[in-house]
N, C-alpha and C. Protein backbone atom coordinates (compact mmCIF):
# COMPACT_ATOMS: atom_id res chain seq x y z
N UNK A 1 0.84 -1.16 0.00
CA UNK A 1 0.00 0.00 0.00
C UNK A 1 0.90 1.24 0.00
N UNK A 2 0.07 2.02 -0.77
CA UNK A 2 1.30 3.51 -0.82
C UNK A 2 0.46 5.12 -0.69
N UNK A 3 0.72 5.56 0.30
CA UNK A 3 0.72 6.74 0.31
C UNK A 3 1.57 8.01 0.51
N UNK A 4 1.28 8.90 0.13
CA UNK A 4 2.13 10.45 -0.17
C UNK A 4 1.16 11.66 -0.17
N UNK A 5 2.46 12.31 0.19
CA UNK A 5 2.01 13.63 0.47
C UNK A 5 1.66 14.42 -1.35
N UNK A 6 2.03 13.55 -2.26
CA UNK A 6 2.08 14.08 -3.42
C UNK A 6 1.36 12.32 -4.06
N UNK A 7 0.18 12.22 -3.75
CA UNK A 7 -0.15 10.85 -4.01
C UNK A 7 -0.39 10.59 -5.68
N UNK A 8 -0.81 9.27 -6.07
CA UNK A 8 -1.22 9.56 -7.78
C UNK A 8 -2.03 10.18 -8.09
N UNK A 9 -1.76 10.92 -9.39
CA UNK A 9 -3.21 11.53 -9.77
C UNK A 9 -2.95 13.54 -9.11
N UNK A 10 -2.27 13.29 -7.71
CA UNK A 10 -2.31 14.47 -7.09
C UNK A 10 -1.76 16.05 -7.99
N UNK A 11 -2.53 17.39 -7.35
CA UNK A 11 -1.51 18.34 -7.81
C UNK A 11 -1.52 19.07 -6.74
N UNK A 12 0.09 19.10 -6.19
CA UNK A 12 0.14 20.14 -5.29
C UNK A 12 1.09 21.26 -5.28
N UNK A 13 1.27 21.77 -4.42
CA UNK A 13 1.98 23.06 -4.34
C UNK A 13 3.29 23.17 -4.78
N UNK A 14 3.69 24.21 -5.04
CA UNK A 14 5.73 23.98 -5.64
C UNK A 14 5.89 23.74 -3.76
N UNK A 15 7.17 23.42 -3.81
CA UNK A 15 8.12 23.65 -2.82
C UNK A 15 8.61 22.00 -2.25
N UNK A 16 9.34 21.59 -0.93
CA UNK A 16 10.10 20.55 -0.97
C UNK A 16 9.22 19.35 -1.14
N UNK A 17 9.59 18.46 -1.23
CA UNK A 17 9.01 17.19 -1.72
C UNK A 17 9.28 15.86 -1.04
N UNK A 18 8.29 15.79 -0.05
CA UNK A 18 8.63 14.85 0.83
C UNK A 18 7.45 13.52 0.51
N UNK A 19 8.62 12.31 0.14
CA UNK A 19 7.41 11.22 0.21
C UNK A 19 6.89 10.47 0.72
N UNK A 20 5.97 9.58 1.11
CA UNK A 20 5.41 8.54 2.39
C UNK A 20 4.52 7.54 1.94
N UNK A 21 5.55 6.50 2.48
CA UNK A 21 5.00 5.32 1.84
C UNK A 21 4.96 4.29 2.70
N UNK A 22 3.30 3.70 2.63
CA UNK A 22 2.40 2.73 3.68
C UNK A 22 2.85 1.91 3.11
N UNK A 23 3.69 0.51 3.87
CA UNK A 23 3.80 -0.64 3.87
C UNK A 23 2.66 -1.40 3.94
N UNK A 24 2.12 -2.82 4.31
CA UNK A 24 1.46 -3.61 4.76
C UNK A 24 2.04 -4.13 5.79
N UNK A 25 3.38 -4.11 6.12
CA UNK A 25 4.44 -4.88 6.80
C UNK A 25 4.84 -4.11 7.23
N UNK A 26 6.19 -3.82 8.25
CA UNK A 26 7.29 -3.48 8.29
C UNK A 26 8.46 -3.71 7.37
N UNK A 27 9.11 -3.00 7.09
CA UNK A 27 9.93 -3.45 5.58
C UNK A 27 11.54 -3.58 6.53
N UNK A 28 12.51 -4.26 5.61
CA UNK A 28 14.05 -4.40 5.76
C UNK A 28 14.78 -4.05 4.25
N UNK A 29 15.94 -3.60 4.65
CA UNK A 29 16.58 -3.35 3.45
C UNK A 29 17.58 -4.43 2.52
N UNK A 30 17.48 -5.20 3.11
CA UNK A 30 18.69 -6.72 2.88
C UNK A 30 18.36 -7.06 1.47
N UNK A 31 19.11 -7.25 0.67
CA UNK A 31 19.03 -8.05 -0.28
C UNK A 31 18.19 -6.73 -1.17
N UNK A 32 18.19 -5.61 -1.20
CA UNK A 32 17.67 -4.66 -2.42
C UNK A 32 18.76 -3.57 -2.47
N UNK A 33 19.99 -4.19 -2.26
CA UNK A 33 20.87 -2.93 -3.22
C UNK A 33 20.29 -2.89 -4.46
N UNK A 34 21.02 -1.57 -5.45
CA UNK A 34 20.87 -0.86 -6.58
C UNK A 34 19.42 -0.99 -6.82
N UNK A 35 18.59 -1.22 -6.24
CA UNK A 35 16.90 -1.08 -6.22
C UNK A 35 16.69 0.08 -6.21
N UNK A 36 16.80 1.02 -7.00
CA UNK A 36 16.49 2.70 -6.81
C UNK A 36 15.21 2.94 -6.58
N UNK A 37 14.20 3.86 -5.59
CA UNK A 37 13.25 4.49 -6.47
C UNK A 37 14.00 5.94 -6.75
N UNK A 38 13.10 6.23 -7.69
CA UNK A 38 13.64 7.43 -8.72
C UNK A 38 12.38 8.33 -8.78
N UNK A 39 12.62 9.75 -8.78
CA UNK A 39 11.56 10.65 -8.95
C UNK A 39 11.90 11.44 -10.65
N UNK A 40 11.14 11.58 -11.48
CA UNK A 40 11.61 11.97 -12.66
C UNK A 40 10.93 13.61 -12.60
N UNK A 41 11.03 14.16 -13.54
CA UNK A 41 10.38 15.55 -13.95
C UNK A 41 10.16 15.08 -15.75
N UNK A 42 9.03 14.72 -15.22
CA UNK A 42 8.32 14.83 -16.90
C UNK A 42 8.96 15.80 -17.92
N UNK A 43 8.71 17.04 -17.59
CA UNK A 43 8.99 18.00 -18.56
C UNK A 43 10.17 17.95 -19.19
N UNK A 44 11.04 17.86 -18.00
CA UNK A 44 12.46 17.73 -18.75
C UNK A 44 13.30 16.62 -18.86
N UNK A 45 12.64 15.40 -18.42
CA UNK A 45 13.45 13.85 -18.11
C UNK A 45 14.51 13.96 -16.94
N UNK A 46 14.76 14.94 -16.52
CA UNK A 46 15.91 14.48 -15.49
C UNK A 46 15.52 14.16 -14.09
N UNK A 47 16.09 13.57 -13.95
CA UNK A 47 16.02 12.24 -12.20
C UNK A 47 15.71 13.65 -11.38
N UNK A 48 15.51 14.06 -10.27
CA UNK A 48 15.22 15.04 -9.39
C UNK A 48 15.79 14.39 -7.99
N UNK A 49 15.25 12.84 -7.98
CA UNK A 49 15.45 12.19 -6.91
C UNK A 49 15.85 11.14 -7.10
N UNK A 50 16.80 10.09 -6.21
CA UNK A 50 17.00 8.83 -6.53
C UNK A 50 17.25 8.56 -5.08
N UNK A 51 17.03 7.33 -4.57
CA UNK A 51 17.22 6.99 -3.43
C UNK A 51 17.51 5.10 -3.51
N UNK A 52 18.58 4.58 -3.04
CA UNK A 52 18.44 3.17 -2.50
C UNK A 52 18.74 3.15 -1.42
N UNK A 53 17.93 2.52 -0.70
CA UNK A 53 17.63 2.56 1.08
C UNK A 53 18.50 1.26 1.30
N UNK A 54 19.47 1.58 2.11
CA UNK A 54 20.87 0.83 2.64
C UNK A 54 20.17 -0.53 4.26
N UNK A 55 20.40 -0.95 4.35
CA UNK A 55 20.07 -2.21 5.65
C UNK A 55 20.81 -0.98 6.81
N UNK A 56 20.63 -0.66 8.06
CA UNK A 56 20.73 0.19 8.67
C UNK A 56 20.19 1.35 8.72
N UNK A 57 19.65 1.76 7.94
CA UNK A 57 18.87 3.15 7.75
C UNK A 57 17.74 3.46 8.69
N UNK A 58 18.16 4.61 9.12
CA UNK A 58 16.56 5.08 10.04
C UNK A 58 15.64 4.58 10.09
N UNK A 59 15.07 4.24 8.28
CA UNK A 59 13.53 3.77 8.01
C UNK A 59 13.24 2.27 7.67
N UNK A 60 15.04 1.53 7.76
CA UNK A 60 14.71 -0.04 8.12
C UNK A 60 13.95 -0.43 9.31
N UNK A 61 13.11 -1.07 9.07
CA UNK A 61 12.18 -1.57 10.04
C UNK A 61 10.84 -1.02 10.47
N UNK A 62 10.35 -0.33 9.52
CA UNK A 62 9.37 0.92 9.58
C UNK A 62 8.00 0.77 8.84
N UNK A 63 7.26 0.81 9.23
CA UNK A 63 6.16 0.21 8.59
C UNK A 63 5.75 1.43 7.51
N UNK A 64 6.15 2.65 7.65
CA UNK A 64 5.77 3.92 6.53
C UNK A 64 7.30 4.28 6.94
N UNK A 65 7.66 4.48 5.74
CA UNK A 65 8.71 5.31 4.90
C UNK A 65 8.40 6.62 4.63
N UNK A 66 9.95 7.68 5.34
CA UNK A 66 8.72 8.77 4.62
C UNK A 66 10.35 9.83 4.79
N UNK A 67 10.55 9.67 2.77
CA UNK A 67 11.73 10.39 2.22
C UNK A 67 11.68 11.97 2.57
N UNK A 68 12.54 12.48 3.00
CA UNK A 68 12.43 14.09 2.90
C UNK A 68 13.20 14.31 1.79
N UNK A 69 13.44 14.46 0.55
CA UNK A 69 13.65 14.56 -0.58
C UNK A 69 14.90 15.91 -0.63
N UNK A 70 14.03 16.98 -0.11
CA UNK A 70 15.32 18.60 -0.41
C UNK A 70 15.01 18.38 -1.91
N UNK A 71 13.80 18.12 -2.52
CA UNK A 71 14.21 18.48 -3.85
C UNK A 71 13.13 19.46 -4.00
N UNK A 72 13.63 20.89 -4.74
CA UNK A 72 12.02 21.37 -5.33
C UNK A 72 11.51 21.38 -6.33
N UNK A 73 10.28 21.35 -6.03
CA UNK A 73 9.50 20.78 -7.00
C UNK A 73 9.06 21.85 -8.00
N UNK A 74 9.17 22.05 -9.13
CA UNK A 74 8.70 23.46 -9.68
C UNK A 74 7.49 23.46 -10.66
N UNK A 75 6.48 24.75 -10.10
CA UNK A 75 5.12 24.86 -10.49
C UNK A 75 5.33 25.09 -11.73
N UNK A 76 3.67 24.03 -12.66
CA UNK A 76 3.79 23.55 -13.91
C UNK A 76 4.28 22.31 -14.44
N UNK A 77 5.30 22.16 -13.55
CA UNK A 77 5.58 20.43 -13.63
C UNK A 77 5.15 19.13 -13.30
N UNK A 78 5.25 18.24 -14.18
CA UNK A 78 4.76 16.66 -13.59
C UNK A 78 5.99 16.38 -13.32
N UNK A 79 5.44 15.26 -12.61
CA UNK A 79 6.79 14.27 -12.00
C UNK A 79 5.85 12.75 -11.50
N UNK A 80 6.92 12.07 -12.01
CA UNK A 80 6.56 10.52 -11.90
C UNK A 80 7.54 9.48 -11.06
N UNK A 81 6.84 9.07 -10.24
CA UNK A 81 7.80 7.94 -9.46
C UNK A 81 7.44 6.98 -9.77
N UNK A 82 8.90 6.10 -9.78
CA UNK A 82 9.52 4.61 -10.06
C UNK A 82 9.73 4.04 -9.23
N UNK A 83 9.99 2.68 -8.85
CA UNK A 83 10.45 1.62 -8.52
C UNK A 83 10.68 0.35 -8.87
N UNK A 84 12.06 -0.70 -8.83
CA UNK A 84 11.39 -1.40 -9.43
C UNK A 84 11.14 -2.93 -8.36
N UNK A 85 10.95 -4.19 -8.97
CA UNK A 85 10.37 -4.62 -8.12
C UNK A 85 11.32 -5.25 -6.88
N UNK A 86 11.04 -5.73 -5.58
CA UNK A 86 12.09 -5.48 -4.62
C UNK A 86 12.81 -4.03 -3.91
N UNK A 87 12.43 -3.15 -4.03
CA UNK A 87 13.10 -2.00 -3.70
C UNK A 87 12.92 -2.10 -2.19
N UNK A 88 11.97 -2.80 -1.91
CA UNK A 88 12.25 -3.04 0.23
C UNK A 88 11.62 -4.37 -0.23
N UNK A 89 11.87 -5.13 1.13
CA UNK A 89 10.97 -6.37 1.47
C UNK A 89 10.18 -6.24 2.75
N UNK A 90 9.22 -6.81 3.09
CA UNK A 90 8.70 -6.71 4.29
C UNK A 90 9.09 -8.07 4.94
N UNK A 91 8.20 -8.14 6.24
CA UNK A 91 9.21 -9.07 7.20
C UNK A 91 7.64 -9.71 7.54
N UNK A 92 6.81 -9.40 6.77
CA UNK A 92 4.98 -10.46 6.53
C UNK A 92 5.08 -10.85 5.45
N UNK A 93 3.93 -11.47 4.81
CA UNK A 93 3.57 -11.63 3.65
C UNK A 93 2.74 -10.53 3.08
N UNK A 94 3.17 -10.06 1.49
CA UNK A 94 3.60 -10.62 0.40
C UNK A 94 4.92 -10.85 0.71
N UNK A 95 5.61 -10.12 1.76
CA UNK A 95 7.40 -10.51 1.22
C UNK A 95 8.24 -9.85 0.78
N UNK A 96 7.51 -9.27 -0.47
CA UNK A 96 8.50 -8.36 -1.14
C UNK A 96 7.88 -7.27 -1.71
N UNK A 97 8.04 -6.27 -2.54
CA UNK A 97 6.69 -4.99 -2.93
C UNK A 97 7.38 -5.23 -4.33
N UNK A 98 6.28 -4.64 -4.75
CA UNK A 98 5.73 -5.13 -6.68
C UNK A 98 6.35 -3.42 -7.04
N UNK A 99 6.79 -4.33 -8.37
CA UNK A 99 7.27 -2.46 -8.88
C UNK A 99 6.70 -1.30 -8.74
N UNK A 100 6.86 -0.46 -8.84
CA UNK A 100 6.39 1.47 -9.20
C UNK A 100 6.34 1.57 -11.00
N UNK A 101 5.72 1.27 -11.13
CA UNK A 101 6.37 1.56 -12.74
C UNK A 101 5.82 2.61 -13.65
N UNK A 102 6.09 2.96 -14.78
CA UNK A 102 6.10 4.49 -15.05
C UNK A 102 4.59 4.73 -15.23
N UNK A 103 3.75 5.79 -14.85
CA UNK A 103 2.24 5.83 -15.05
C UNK A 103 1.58 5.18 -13.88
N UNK A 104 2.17 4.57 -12.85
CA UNK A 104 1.41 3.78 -11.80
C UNK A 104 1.32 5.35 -10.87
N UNK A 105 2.45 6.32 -10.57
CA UNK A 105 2.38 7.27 -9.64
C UNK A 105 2.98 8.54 -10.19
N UNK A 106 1.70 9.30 -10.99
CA UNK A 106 2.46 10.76 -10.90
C UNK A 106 1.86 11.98 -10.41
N UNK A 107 2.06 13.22 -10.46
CA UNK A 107 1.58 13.81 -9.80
C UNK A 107 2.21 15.37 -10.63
N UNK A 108 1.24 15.90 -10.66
CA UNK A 108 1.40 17.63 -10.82
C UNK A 108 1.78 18.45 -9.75
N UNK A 109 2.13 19.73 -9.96
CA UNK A 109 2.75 20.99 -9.18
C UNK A 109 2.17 22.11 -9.69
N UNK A 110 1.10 22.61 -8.37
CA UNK A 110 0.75 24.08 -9.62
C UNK A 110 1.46 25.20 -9.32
């Protein structure tokens, strides 16, 4: 399950871009190196954000994830988040989380 402060479909305000994301589980980071998620900017293709969440991290073991980004977001723009599949595992069943893939999560800036 996934939620954000910038959820799909959403349009919100320019400024920093923080994301939050509902597990079903508690998640661990083991075994998902180079698992990026990635934040894009439609308009212009370039990455804005990239993150792979390391085994030790604050938000290992956390049932919501929730990136503070420092990126801004600039009004008029889309932006689309990625993942792909494995980027955390949880420590219930399903196990593992199903990709982000392009068109599953984007979101406007007015």
């Amino acid at each position: 399950m996934v939620r954000t402060d910038a959820y799909a479909g959403s349009s919100i305000s320019a400024g920093q871009l923080k994301l939050r994301i509902k597990y079903t589980a508690k998640t661990f980071f083991d075994w998902t190196g180079g698992r990026n998620l990635v934040v894009r900017d439609d308009k212009t293709g370039t990455v804005v954000y990239k993150v792979d969440i390391k085994p030790g991290d604050p938000q290992d073991g956390e049932q919501e994830v929730v990136l503070n980004t420092g990126v801004s977001m600039q009004a008029g723009h889309s932006y689309t988040v990625t993942a792909p599949l494995h980027f955390a595992r949880l420590m219930a069943p399903p196990w593992a989380v199903n990709a982000i893939n392009k068109g599953n999560w984007t979101f406007s800036v007015k």
